[in-house]
C-alpha atoms as a PDB file:
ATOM      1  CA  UNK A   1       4.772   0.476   8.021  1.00  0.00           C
ATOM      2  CA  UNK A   2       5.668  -3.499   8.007  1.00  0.00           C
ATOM      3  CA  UNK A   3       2.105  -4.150   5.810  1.00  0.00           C
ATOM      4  CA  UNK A   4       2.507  -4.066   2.642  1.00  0.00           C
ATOM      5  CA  UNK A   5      -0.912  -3.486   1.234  1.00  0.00           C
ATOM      6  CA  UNK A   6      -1.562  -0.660   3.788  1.00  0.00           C
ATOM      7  CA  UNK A   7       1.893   0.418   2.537  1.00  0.00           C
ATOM      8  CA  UNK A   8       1.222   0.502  -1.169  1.00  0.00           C
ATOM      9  CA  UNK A   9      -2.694   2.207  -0.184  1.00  0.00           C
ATOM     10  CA  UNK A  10      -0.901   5.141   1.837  1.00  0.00           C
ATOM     11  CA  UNK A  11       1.542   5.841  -1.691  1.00  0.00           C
ATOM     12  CA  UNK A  12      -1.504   5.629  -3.980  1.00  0.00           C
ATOM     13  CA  UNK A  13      -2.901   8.179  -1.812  1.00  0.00           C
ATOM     14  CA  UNK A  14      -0.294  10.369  -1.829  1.00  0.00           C
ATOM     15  CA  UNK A  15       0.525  10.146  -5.688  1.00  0.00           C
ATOM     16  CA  UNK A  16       3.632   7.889  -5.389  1.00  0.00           C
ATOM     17  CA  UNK A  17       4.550   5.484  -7.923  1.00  0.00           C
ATOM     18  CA  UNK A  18       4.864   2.332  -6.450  1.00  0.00           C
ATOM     19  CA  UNK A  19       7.176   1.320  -9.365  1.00  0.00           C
ATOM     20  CA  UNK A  20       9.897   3.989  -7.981  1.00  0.00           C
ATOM     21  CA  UNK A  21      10.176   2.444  -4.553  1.00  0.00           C
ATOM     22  CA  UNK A  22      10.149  -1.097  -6.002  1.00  0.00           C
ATOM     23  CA  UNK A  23      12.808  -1.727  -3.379  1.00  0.00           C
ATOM     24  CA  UNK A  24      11.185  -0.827  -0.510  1.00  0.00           C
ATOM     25  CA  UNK A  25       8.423  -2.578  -1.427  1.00  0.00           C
ATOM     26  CA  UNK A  26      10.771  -5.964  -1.824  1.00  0.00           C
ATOM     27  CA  UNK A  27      11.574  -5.296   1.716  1.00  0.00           C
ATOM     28  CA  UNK A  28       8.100  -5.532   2.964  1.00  0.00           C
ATOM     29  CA  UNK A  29       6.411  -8.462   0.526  1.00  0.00           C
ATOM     30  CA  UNK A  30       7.494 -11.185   2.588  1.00  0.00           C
ATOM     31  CA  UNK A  31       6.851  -9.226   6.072  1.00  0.00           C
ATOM     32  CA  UNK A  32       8.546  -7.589   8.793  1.00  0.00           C
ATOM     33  CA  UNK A  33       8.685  -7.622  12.541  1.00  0.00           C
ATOM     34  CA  UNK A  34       7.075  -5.066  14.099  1.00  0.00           C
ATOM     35  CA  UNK A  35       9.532  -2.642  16.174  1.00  0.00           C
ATOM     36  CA  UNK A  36      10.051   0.592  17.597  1.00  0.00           C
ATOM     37  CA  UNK A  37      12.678   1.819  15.600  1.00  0.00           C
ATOM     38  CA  UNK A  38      15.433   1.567  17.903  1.00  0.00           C
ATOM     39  CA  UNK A  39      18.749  -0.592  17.066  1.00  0.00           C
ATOM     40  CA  UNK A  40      22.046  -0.289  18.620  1.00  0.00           C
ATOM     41  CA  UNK A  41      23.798  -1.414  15.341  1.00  0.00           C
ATOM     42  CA  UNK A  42      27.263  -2.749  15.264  1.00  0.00           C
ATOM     43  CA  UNK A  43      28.607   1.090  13.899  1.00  0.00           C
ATOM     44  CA  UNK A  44      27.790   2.435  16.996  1.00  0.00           C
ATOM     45  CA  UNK A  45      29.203   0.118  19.242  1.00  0.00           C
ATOM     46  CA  UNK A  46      32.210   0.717  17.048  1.00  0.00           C
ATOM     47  CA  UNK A  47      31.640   4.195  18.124  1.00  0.00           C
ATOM     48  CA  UNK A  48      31.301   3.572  21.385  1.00  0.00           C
ATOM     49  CA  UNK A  49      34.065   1.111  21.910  1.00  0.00           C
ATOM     50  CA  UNK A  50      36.897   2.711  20.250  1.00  0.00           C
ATOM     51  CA  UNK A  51      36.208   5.793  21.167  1.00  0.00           C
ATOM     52  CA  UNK A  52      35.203   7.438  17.868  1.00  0.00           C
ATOM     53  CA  UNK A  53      33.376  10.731  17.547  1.00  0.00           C
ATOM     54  CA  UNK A  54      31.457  10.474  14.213  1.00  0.00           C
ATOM     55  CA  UNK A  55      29.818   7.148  12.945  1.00  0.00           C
ATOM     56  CA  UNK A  56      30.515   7.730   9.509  1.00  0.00           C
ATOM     57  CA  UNK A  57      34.551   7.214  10.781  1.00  0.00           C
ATOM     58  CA  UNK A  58      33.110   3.798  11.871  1.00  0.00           C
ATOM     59  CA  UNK A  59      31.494   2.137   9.027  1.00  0.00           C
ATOM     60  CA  UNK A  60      32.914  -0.962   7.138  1.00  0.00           C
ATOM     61  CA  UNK A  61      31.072  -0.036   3.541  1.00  0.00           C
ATOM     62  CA  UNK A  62      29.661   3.428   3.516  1.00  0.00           C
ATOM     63  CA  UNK A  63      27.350   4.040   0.395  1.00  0.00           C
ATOM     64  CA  UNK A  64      27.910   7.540  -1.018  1.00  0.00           C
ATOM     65  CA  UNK A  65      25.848   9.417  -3.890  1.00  0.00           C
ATOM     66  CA  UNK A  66      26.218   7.162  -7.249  1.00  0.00           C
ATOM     67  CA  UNK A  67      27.240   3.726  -5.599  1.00  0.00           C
ATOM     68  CA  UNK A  68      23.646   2.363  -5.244  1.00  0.00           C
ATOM     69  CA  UNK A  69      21.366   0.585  -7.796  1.00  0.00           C
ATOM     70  CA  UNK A  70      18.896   3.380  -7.066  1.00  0.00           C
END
């Protein structure tokens, strides 16, 4: 959802805190295009141009559990 106030509506309904997805929220408050959800991204053209099986192989800075502010 790219609109924030129908956004924050849908996790009031469903008993989310708003204040625990503060972050996705930033991402939002200033608007989004509308898309489909489709993106090539540059990892798998890496993928696809070298040749290499699993995506994870192909990524420049992979997060893993405990590396992220949240």
């Amino acid at each position: 959802e790219e609109r924030l106030d129908v956004l924050v509506d849908k996790m009031t309904e469903l008993d989310l805190d708003p204040e625990d997805y503060w972050w996705y929220l930033d991402l939002r408050r200033f608007g989004s295009v509308p898309h489909a959800g489709y993106g090539l991204g540059f990892e798998r053209l890496v993928c696809y141009v070298c040749g290499i099986d699993n995506i994870r192989d192909a990524i420049a800075f992979p997060r893993y559990p405990g590396n992220a502010e949240f």
